[in-house]
Structures are given as C-alpha cells and as structure tokens.
Protein backbone atom coordinates (compact mmCIF):
# COMPACT_ATOMS: atom_id res chain seq x y z
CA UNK A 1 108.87 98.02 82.77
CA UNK A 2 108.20 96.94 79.25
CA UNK A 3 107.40 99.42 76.40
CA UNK A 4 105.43 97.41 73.83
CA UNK A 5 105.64 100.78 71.70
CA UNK A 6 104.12 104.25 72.87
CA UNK A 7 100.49 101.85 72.73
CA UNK A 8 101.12 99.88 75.99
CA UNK A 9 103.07 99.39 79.46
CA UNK A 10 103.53 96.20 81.34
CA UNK A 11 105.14 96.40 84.75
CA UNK A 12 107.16 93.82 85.64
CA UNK A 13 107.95 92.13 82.21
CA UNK A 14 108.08 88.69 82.98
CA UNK A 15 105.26 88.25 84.73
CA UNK A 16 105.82 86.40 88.02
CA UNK A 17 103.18 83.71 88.38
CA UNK A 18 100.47 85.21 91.13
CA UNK A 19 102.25 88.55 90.55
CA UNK A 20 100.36 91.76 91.00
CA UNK A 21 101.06 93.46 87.29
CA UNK A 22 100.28 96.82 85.91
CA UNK A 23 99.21 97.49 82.64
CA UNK A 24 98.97 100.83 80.78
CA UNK A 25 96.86 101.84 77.59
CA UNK A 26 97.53 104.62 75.47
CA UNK A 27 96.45 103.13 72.05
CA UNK A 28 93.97 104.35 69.44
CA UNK A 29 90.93 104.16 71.59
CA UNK A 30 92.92 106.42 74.46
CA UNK A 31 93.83 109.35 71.65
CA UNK A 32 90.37 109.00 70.05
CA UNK A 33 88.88 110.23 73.43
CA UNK A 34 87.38 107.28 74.75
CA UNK A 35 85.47 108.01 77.79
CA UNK A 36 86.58 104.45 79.51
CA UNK A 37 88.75 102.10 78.70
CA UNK A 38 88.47 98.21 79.61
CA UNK A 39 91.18 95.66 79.00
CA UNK A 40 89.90 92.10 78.14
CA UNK A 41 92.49 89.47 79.16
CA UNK A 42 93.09 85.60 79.89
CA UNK A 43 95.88 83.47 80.44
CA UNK A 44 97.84 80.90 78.02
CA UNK A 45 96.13 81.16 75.31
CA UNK A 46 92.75 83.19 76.09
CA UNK A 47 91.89 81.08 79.27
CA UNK A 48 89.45 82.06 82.25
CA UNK A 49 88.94 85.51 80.40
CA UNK A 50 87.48 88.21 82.54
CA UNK A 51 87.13 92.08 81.66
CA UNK A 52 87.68 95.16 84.14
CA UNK A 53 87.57 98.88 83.64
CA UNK A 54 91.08 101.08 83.37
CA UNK A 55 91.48 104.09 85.27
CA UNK A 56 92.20 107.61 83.44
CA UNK A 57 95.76 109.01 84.02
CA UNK A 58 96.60 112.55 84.13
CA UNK A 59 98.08 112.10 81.04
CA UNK A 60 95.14 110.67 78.78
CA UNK A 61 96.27 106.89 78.99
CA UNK A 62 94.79 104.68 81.12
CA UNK A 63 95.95 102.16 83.24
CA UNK A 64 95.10 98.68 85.79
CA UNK A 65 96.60 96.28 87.83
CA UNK A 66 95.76 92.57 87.19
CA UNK A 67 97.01 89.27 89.05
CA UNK A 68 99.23 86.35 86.95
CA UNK A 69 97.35 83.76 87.02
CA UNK A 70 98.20 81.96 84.17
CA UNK A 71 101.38 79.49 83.40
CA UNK A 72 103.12 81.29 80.64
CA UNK A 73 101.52 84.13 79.46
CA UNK A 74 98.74 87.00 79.89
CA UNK A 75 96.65 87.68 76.90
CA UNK A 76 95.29 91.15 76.56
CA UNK A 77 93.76 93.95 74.06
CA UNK A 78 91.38 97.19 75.18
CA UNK A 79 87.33 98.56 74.86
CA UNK A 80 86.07 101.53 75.22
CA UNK A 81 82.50 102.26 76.19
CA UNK A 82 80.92 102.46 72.47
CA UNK A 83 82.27 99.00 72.35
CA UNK A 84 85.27 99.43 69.79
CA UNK A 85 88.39 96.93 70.27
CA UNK A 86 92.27 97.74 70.36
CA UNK A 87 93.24 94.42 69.37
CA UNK A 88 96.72 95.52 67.90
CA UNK A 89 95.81 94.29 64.15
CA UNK A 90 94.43 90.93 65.29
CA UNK A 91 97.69 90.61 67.15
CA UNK A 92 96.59 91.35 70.76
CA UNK A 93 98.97 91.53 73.20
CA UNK A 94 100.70 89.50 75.62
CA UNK A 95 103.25 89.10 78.68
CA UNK A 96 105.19 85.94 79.34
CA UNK A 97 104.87 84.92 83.13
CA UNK A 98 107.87 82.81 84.60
C-alpha cells in the first residue's frame, strides 16, 4: 500500500495493468464533512475519464476500487456532492501501472 500523505491510499502501488486497485480518500473534502465523496479519474494523461461514488469508512475517509486500464498511469482527484474538487493544489494525483 502506498501512503501519498494522511490525504490518500492506493493499494497495490504499481498498478498492474487490468489490476483491481483500491483507492482511499481522507482529504479536505472527507474532514470538512462531505456527505459523498466521488473520485474523478483517467488513464495516461486524463484519458477515457469516468467518475464513481466512494463509499464512507468507519473512520470518516472514504474509499473505491477501480480497474487499471491505462498503460502507465491512473490519474485521479475527489468531489463531494456540493460539487467542490480535491485536486491536491492543481497537482492531482496519480499511480504508475507496470
């Protein structure tokens, strides 16, 4: 498991291409009580993009499983229902695939 920072979780870290992977949210839109979370991802550079909800831990964070589809890397940053982005400074996230 990777540990961005205490924001995000990727399970496995690299990516294995077709891979089931999980990803965890506990940014600013988790501690600001967001109702639901969404992650908005793609692959290698923001290709075939798609958006699904995140399911509420015990804990607060939230968390999904997505498939590798992509070459060499998932891109990735987080919604909540009032429609503010977690886009980690502009930055947005990613996770190589191999």
């Amino acid at each position: 498991m990777f540990l961005h920072d205490d924001r995000i979780f990727v399970d496995p870290v690299p990516a294995s291409k077709g891979s089931t992977v999980k990803i965890g949210y506990n940014g600013l839109l988790a501690k600001s009580g967001a109702d639901a979370v969404w992650i908005h991802y793609g692959f290698d550079g923001w290709n075939s993009t798609a958006t699904v909800p995140m399911y509420r831990q015990a804990d607060g964070s939230f968390v999904t499983h997505i498939t590798a589809q992509g070459n060499k890397e998932i891109n990735f940053c987080f919604k909540d229902s009032a429609d503010h982005w977690d886009n980690n400074s502009g930055w947005n996230w990613m996770c190589p695939i191999k």
